[in-house]
PDB file of N, CA and C in Angstrom:
ATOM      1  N   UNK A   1     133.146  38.639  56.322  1.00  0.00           N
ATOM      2  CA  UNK A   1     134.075  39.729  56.544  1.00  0.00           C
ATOM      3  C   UNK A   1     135.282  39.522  55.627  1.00  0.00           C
ATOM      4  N   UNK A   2     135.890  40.559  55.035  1.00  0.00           N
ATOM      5  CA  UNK A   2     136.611  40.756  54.056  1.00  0.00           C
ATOM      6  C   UNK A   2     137.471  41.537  54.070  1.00  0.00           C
ATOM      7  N   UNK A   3     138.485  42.125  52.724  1.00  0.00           N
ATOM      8  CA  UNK A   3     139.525  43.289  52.909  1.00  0.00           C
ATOM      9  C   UNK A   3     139.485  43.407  51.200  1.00  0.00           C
ATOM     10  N   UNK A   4     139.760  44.330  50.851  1.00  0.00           N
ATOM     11  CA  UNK A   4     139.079  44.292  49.358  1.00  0.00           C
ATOM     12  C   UNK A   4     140.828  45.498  48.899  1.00  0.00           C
ATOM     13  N   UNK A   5     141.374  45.440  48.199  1.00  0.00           N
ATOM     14  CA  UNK A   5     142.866  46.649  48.134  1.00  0.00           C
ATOM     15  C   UNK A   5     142.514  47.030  46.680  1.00  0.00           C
ATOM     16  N   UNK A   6     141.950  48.028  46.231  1.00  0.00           N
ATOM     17  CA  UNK A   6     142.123  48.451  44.570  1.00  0.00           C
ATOM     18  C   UNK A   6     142.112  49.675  44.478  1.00  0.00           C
ATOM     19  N   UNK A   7     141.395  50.026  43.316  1.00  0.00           N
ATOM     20  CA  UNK A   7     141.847  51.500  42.494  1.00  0.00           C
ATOM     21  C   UNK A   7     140.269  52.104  42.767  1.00  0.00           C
ATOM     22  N   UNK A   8     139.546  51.281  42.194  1.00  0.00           N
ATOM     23  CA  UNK A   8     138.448  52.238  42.143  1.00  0.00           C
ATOM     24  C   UNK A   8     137.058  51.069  42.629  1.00  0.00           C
ATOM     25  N   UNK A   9     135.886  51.106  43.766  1.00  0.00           N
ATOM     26  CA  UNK A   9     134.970  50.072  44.204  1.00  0.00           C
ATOM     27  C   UNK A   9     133.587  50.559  44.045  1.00  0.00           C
ATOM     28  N   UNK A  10     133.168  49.686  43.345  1.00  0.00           N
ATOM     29  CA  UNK A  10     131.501  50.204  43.434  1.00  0.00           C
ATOM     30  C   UNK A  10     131.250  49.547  43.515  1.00  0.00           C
ATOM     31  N   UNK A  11     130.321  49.513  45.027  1.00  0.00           N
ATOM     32  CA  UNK A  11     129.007  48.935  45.807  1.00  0.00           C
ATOM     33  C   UNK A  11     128.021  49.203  45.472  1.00  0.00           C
ATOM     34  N   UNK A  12     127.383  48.031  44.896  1.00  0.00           N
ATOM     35  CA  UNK A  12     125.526  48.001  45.115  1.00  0.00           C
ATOM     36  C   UNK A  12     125.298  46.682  45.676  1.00  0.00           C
ATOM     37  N   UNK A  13     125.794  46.188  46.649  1.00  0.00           N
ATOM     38  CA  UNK A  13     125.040  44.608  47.136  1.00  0.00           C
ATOM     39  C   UNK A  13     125.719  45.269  48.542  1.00  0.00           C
ATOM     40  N   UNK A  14     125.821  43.708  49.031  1.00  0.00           N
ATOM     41  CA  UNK A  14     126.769  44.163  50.607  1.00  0.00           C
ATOM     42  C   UNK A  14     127.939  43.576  50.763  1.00  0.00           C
ATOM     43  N   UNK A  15     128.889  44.422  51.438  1.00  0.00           N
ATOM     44  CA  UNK A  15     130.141  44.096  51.952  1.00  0.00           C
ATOM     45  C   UNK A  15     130.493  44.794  53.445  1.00  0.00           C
ATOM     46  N   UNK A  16     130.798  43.265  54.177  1.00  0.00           N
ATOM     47  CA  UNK A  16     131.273  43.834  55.193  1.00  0.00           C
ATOM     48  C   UNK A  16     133.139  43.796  55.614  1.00  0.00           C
ATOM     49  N   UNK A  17     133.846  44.739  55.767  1.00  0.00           N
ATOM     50  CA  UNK A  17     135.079  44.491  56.072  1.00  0.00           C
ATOM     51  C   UNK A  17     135.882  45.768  56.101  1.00  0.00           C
ATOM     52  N   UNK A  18     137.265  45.758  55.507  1.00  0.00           N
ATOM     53  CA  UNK A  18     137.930  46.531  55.087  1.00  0.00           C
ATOM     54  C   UNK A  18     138.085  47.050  53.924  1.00  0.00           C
ATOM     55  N   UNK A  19     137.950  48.364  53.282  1.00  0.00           N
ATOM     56  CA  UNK A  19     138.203  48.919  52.229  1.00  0.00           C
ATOM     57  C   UNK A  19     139.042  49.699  51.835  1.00  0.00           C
ATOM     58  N   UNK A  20     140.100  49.464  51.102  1.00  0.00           N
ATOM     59  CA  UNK A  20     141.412  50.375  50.626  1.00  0.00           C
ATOM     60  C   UNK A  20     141.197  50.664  49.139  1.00  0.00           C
ATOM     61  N   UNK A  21     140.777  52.288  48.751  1.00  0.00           N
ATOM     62  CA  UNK A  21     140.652  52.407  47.530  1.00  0.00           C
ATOM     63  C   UNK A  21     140.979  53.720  47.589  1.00  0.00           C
ATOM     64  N   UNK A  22     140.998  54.315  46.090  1.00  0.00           N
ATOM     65  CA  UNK A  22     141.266  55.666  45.701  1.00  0.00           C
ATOM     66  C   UNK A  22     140.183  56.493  45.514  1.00  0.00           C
ATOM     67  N   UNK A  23     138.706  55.224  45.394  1.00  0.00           N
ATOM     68  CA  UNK A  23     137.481  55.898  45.118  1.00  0.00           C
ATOM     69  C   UNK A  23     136.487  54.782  45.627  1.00  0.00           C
ATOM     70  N   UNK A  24     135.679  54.706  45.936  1.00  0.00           N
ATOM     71  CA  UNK A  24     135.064  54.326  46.668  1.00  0.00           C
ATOM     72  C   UNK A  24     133.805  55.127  46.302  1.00  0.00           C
ATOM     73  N   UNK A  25     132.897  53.946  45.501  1.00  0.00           N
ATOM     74  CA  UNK A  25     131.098  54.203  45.325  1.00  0.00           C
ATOM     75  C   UNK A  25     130.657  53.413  45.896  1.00  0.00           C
ATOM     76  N   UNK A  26     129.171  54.035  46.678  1.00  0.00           N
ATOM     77  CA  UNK A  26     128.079  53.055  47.427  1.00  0.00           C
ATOM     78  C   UNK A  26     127.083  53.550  46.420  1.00  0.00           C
ATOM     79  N   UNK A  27     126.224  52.703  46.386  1.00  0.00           N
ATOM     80  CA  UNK A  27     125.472  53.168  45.205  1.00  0.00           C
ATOM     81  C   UNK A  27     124.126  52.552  45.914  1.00  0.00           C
ATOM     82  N   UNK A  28     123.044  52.993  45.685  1.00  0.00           N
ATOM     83  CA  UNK A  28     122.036  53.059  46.243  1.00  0.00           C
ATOM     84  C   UNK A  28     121.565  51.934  46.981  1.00  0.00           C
ATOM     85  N   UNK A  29     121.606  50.513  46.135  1.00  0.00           N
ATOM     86  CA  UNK A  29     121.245  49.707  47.172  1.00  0.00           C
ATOM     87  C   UNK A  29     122.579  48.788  47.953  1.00  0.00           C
ATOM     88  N   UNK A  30     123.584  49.357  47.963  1.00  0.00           N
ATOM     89  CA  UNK A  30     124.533  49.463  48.547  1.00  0.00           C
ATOM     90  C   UNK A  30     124.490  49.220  49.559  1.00  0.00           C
ATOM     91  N   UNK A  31     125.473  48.390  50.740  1.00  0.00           N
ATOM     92  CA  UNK A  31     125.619  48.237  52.101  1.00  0.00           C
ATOM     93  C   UNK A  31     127.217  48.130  52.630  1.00  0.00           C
ATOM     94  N   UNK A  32     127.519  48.846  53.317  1.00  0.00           N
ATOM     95  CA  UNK A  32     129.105  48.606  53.500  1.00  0.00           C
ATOM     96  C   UNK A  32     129.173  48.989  55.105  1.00  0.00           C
ATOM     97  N   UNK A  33     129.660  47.547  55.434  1.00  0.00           N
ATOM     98  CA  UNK A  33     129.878  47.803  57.250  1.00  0.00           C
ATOM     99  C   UNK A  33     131.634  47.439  57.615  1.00  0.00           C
ATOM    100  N   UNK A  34     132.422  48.467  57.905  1.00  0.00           N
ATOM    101  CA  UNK A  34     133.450  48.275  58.577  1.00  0.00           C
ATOM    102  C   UNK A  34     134.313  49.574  58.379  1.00  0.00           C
ATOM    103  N   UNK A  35     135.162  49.464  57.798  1.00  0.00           N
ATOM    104  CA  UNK A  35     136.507  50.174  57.935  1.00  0.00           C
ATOM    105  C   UNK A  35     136.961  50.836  56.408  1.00  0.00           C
ATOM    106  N   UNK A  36     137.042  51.841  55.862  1.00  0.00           N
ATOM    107  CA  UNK A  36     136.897  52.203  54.708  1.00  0.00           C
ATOM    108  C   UNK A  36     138.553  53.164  54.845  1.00  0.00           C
ATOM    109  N   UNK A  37     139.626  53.147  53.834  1.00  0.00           N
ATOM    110  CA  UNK A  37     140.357  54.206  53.221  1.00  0.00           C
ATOM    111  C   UNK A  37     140.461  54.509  52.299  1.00  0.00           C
ATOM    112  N   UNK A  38     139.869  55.760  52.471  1.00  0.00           N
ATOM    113  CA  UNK A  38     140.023  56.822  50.858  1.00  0.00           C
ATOM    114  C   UNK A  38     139.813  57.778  51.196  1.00  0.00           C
ATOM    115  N   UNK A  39     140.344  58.318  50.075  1.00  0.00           N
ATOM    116  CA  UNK A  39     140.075  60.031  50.208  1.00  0.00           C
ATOM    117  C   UNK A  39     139.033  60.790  49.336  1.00  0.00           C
ATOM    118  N   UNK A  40     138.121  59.585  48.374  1.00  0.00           N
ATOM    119  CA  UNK A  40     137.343  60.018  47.655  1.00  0.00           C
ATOM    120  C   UNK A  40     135.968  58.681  48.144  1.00  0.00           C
ATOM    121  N   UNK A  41     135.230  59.261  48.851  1.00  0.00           N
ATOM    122  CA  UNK A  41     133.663  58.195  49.261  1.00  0.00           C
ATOM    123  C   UNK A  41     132.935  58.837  49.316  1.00  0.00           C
ATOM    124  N   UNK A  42     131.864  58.478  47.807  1.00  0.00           N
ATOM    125  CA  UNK A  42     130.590  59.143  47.482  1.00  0.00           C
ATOM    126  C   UNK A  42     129.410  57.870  47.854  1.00  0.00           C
ATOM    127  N   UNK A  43     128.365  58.267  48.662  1.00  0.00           N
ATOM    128  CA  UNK A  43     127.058  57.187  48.605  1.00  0.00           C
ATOM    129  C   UNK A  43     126.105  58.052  48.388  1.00  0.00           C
ATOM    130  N   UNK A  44     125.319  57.246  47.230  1.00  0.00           N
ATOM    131  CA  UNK A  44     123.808  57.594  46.486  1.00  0.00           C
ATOM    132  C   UNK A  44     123.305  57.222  47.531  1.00  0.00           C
ATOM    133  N   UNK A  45     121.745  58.577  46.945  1.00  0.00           N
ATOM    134  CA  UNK A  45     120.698  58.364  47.767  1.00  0.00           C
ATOM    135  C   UNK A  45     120.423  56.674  48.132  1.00  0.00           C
ATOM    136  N   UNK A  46     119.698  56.518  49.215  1.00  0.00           N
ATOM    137  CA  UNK A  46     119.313  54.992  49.815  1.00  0.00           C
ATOM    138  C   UNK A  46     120.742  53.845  49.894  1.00  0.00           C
ATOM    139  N   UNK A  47     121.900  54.350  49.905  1.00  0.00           N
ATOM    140  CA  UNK A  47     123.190  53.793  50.246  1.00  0.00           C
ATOM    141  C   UNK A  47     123.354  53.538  51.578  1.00  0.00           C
ATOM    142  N   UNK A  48     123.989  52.956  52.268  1.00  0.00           N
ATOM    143  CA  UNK A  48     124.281  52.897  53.117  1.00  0.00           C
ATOM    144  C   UNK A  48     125.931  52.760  53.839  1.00  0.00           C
ATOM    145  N   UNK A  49     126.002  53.306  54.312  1.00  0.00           N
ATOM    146  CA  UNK A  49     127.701  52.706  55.577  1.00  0.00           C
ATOM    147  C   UNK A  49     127.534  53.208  56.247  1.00  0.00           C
ATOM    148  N   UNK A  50     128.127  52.090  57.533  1.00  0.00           N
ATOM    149  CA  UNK A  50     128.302  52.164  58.395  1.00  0.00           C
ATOM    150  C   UNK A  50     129.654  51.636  59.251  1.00  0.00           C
ATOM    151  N   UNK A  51     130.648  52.307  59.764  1.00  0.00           N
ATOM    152  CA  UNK A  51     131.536  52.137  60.284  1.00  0.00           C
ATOM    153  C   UNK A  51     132.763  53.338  60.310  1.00  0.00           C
ATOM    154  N   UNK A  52     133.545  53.269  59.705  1.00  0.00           N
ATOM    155  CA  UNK A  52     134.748  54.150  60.234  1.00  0.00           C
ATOM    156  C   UNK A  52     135.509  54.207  58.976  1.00  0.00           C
ATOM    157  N   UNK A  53     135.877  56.209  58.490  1.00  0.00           N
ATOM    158  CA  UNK A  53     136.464  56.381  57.590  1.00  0.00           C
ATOM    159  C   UNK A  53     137.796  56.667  57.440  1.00  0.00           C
ATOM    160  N   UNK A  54     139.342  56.716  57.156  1.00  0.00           N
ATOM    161  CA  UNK A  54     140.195  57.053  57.180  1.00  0.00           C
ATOM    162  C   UNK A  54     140.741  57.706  55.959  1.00  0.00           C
ATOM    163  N   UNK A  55     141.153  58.734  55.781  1.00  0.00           N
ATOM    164  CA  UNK A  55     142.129  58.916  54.188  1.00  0.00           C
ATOM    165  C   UNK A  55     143.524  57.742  53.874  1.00  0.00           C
ATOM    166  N   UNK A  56     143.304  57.981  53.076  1.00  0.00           N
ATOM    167  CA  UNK A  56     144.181  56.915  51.918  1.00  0.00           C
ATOM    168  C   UNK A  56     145.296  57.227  52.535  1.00  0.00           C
ATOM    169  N   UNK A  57     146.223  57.875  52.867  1.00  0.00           N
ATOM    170  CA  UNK A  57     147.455  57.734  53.646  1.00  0.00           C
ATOM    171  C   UNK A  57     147.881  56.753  53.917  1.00  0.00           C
ATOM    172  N   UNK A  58     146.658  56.306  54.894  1.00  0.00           N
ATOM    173  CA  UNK A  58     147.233  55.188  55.671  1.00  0.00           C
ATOM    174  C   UNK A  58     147.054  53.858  55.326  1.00  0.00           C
ATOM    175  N   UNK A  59     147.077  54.184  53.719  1.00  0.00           N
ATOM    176  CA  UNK A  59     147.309  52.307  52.867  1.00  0.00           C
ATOM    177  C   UNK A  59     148.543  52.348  52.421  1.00  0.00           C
ATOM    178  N   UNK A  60     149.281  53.671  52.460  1.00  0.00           N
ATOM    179  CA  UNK A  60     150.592  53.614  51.667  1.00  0.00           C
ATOM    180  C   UNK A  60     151.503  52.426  52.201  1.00  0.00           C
ATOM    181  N   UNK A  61     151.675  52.099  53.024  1.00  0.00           N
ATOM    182  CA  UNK A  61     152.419  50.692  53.585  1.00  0.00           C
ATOM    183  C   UNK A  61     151.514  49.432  52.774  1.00  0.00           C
ATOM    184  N   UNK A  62     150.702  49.358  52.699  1.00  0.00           N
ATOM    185  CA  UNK A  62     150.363  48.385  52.303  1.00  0.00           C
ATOM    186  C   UNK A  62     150.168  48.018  50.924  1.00  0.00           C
ATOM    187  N   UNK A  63     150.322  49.414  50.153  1.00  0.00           N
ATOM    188  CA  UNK A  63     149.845  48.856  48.472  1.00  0.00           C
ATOM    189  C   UNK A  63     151.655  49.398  48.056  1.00  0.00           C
ATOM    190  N   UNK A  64     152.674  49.303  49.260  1.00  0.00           N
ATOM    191  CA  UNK A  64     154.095  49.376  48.583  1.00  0.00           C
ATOM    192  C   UNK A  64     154.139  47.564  47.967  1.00  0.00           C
ATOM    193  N   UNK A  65     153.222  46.568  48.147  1.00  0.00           N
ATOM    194  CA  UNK A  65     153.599  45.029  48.557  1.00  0.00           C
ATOM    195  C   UNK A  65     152.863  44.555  47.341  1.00  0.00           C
ATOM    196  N   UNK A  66     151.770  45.246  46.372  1.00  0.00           N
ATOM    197  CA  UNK A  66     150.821  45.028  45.850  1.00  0.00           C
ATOM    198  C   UNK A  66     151.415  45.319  44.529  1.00  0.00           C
ATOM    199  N   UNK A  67     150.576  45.031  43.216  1.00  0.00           N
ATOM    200  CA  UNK A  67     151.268  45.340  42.088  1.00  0.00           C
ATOM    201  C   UNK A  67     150.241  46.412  41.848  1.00  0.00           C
ATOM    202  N   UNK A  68     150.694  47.466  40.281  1.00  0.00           N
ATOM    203  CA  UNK A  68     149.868  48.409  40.424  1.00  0.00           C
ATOM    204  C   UNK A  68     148.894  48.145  39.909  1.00  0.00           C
ATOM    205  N   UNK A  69     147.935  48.964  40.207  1.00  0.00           N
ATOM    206  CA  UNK A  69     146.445  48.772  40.301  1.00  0.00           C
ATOM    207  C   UNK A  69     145.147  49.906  39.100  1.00  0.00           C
ATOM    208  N   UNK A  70     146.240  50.477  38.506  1.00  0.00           N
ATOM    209  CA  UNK A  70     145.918  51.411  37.363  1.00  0.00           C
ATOM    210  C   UNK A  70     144.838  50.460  36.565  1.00  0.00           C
ATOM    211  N   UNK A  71     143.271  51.310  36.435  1.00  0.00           N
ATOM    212  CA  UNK A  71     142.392  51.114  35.812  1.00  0.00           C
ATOM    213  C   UNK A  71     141.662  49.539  36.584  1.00  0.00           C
ATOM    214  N   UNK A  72     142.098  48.947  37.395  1.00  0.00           N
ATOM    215  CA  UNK A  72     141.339  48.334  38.372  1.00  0.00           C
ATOM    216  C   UNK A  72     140.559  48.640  38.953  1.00  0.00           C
ATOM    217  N   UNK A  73     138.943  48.007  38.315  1.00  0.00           N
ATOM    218  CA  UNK A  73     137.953  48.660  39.447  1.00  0.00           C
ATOM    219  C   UNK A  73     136.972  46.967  39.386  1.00  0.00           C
ATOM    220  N   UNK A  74     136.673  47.080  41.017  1.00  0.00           N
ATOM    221  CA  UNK A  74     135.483  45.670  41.677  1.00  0.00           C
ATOM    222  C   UNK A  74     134.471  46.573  41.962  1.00  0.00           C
ATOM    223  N   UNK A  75     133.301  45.344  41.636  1.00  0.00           N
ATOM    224  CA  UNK A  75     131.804  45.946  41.689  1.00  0.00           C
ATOM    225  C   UNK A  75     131.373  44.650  42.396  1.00  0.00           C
ATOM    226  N   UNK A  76     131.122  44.896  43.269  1.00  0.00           N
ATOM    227  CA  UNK A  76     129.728  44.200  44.661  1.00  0.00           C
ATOM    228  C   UNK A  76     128.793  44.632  44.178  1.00  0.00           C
ATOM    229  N   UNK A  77     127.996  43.346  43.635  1.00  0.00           N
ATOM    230  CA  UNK A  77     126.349  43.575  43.740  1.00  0.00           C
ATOM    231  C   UNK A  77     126.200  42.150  43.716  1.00  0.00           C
ATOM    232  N   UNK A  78     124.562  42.870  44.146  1.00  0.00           N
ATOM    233  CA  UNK A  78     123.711  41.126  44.086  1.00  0.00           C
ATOM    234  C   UNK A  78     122.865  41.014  42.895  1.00  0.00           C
ATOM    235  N   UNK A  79     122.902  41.860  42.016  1.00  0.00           N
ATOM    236  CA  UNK A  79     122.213  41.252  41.403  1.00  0.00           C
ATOM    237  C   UNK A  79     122.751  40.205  40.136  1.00  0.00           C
ATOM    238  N   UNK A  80     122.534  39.632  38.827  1.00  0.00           N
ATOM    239  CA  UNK A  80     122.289  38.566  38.333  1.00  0.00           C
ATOM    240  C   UNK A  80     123.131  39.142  37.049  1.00  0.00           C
ATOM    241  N   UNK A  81     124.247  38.572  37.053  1.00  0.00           N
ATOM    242  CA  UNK A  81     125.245  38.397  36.480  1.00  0.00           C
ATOM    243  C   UNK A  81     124.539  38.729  34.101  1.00  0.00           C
ATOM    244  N   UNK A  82     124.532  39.674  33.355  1.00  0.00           N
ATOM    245  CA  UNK A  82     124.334  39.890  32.775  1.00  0.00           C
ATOM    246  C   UNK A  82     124.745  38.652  31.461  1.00  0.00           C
TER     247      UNK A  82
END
């Protein structure tokens, strides 16, 4: 379990926790179990989540503490590092 704070996330492995983003991809073999904010969450066919969505609003307290995050994007996957 985790908390992940950025700009932009694409999932293809699994993560379970909290998610604070501006965009938010699950991508097919994707798994995401917990707590998600954004106001932009797209999942490809055979994606998965499961848990609870909120709009981005309610990170504004928290990314006042953070530095900015312009052109920051994390990718979860499992597969094998290129």
């Amino acid at each position: 379990m985790g908390e992940i704070i950025t700009e932009h996330l694409i999932i293809n492995g699994h993560f379970e926790g909290i998610c604070h983003a501006t965009r938010i991809e699950i991508l097919s073999c994707g798994h995401v179990s917990g707590t998600v904010f954004s106001d932009n969450l797209s999942i490809e066919a055979g994606g998965k989540f499961m848990g609870v969505t909120n709009p981005s609003e309610a990170t504004v307290s928290i990314q006042e503490d953070i530095p900015d995050l312009t052109d920051n994007i994390n990718l979860i996957s499992n597969d094998p590092p290129l």
